[in-house]
Protein backbone atom coordinates (compact mmCIF):
# COMPACT_ATOMS: atom_id res chain seq x y z
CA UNK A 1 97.99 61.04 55.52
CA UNK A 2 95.81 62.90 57.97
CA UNK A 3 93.42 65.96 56.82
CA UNK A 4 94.40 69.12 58.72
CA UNK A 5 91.98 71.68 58.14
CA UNK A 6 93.38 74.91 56.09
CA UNK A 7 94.60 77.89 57.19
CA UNK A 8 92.77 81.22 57.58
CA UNK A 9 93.01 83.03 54.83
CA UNK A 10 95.35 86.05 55.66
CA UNK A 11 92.39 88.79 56.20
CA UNK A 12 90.40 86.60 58.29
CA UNK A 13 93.71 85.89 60.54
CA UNK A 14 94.11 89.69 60.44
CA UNK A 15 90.31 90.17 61.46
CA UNK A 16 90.77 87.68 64.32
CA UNK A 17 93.73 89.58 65.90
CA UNK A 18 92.22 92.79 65.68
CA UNK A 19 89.14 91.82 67.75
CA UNK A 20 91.27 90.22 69.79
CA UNK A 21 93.12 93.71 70.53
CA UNK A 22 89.98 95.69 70.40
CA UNK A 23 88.87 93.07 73.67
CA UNK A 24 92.02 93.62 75.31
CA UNK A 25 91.84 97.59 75.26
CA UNK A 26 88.36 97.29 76.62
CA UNK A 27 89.04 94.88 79.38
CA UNK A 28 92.01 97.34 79.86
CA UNK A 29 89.85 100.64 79.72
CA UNK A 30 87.81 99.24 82.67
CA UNK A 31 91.11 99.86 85.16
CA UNK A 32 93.43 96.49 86.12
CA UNK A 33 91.73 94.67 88.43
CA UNK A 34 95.33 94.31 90.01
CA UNK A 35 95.98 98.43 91.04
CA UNK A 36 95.17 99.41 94.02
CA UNK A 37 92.40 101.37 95.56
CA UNK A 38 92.68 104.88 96.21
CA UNK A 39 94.66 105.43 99.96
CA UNK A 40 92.23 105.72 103.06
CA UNK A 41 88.69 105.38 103.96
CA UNK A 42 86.44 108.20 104.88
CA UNK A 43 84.78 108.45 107.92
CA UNK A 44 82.70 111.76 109.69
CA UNK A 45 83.84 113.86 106.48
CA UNK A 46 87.30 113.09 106.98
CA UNK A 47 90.00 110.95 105.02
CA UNK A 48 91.97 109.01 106.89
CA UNK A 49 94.88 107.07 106.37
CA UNK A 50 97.27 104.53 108.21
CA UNK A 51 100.52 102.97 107.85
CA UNK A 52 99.01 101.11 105.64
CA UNK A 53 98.63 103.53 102.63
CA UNK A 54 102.62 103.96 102.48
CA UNK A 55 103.33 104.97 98.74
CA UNK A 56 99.93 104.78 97.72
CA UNK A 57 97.99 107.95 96.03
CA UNK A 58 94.97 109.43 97.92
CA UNK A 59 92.12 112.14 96.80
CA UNK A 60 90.54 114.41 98.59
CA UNK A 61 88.73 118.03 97.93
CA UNK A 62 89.50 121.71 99.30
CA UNK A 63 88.30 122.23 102.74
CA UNK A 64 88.49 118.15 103.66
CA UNK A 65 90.22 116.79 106.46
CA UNK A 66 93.24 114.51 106.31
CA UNK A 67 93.95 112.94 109.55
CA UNK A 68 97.15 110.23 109.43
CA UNK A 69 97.52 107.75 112.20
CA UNK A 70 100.68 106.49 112.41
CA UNK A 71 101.26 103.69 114.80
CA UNK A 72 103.92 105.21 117.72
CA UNK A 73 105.99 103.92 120.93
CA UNK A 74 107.37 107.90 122.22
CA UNK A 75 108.86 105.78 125.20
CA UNK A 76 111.86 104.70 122.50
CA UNK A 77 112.34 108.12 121.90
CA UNK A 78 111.07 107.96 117.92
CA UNK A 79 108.27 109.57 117.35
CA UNK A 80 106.97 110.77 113.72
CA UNK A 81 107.24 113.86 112.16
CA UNK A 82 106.61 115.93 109.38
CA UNK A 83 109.43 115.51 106.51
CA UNK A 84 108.35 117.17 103.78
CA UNK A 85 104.68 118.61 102.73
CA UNK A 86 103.78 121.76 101.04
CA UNK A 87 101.60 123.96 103.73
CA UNK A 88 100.30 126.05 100.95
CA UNK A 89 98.54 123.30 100.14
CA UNK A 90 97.95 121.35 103.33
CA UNK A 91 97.67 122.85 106.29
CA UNK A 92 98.71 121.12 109.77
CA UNK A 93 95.75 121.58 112.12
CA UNK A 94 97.31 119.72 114.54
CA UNK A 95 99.07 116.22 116.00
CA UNK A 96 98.01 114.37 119.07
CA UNK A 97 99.31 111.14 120.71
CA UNK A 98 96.65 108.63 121.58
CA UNK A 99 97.96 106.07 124.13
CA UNK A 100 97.30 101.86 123.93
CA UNK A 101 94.02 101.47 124.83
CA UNK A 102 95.61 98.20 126.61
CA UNK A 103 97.83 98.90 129.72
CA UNK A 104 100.72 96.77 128.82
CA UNK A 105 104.13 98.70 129.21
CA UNK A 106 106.04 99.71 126.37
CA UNK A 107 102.85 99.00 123.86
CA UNK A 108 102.17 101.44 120.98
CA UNK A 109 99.91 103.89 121.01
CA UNK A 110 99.34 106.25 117.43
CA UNK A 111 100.23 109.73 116.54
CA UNK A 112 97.34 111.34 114.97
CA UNK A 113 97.80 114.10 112.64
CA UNK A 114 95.37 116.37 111.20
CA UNK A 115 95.72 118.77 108.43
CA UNK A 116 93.62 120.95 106.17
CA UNK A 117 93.09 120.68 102.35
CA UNK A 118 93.29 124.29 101.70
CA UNK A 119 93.63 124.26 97.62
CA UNK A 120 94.06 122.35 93.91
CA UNK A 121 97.12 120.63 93.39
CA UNK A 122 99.55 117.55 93.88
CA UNK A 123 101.31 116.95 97.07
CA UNK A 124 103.63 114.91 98.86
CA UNK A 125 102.95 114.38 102.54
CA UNK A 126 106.42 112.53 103.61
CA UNK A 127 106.53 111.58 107.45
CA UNK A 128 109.53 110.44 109.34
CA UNK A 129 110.06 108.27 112.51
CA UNK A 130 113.25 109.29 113.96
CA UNK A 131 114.90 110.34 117.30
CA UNK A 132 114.91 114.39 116.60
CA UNK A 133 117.86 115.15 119.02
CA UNK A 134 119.88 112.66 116.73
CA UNK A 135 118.56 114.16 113.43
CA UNK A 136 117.73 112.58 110.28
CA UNK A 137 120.29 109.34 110.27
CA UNK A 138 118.18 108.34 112.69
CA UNK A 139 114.85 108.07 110.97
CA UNK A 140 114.00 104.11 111.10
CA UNK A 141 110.88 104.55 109.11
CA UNK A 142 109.48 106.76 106.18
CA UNK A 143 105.71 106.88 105.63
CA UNK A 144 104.63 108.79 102.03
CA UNK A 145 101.56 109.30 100.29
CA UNK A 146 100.69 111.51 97.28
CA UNK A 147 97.98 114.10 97.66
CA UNK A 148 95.45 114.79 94.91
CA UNK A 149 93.55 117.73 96.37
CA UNK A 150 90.57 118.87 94.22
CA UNK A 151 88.45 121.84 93.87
């Protein structure tokens, strides 16, 4: 009959899985490799963000810029707009259509907005593509991203 090596004794098994926990929580204290970045990059001393930060979470201090591009065709009729935000907090400097740089007909150009961190908190900033004349069934596309505005 073959030889199979004993068992652990029960406080060496016990050691074992504890520094296998203690591992885990330290690989796990070092962030999951899997969550994603913080929304936007910076450039000039502004944050910006795109489409592309939908329902992500982005940081930025009191007195930074936030400027949103948002890609838009006005020609359709949608264009994006402000849904929800709290102004107390973020301040609207101002929104701007840039046309396609290319001069194909009905091509996309982007709606720029630009707003103010003006103190601490947590906000939403929730944006809306819709038809405004046909109100708020008519919003095709949502575009949200949480706000953590520092001191």
């Amino acid at each position: 009959m073959p030889v199979i090596g004993k068992l652990p004794s029960f406080p060496a098994r016990l050691a074992a899985l504890a520094l296998a926990a203690l591992m885990l929580a330290g690989c796990a204290a070092k962030g999951d490799p899997s969550s994603p970045p913080p929304a936007g990059v910076r450039e000039d001393g502004s944050l910006i963000l795109t489409r592309a930060d939908n329902n992500r979470t982005a940081e930025l201090r009191v007195g930074e810029r936030l400027v949103m591009r948002l890609p838009e065709n006005p020609a359709t009729g949608y264009t994006w707009a402000i849904d929800e935000t709290d102004s107390r907090l973020l301040t609207l400097g101002s929104t701007d259509y840039a046309p396609p740089e290319t001069g194909s007909i009905g091509a996309r150009g982007q709606r720029i907005f630009t707003f103010t961190a003006r103190q601490p908190g947590e906000v939403a900033l929730k944006l809306k593509y819709w038809r405004f004349w046909e109100g708020d069934a008519s919003a095709t596309d949502r575009c949200v991203v949480n706000l953590r505005i520092l001191p």
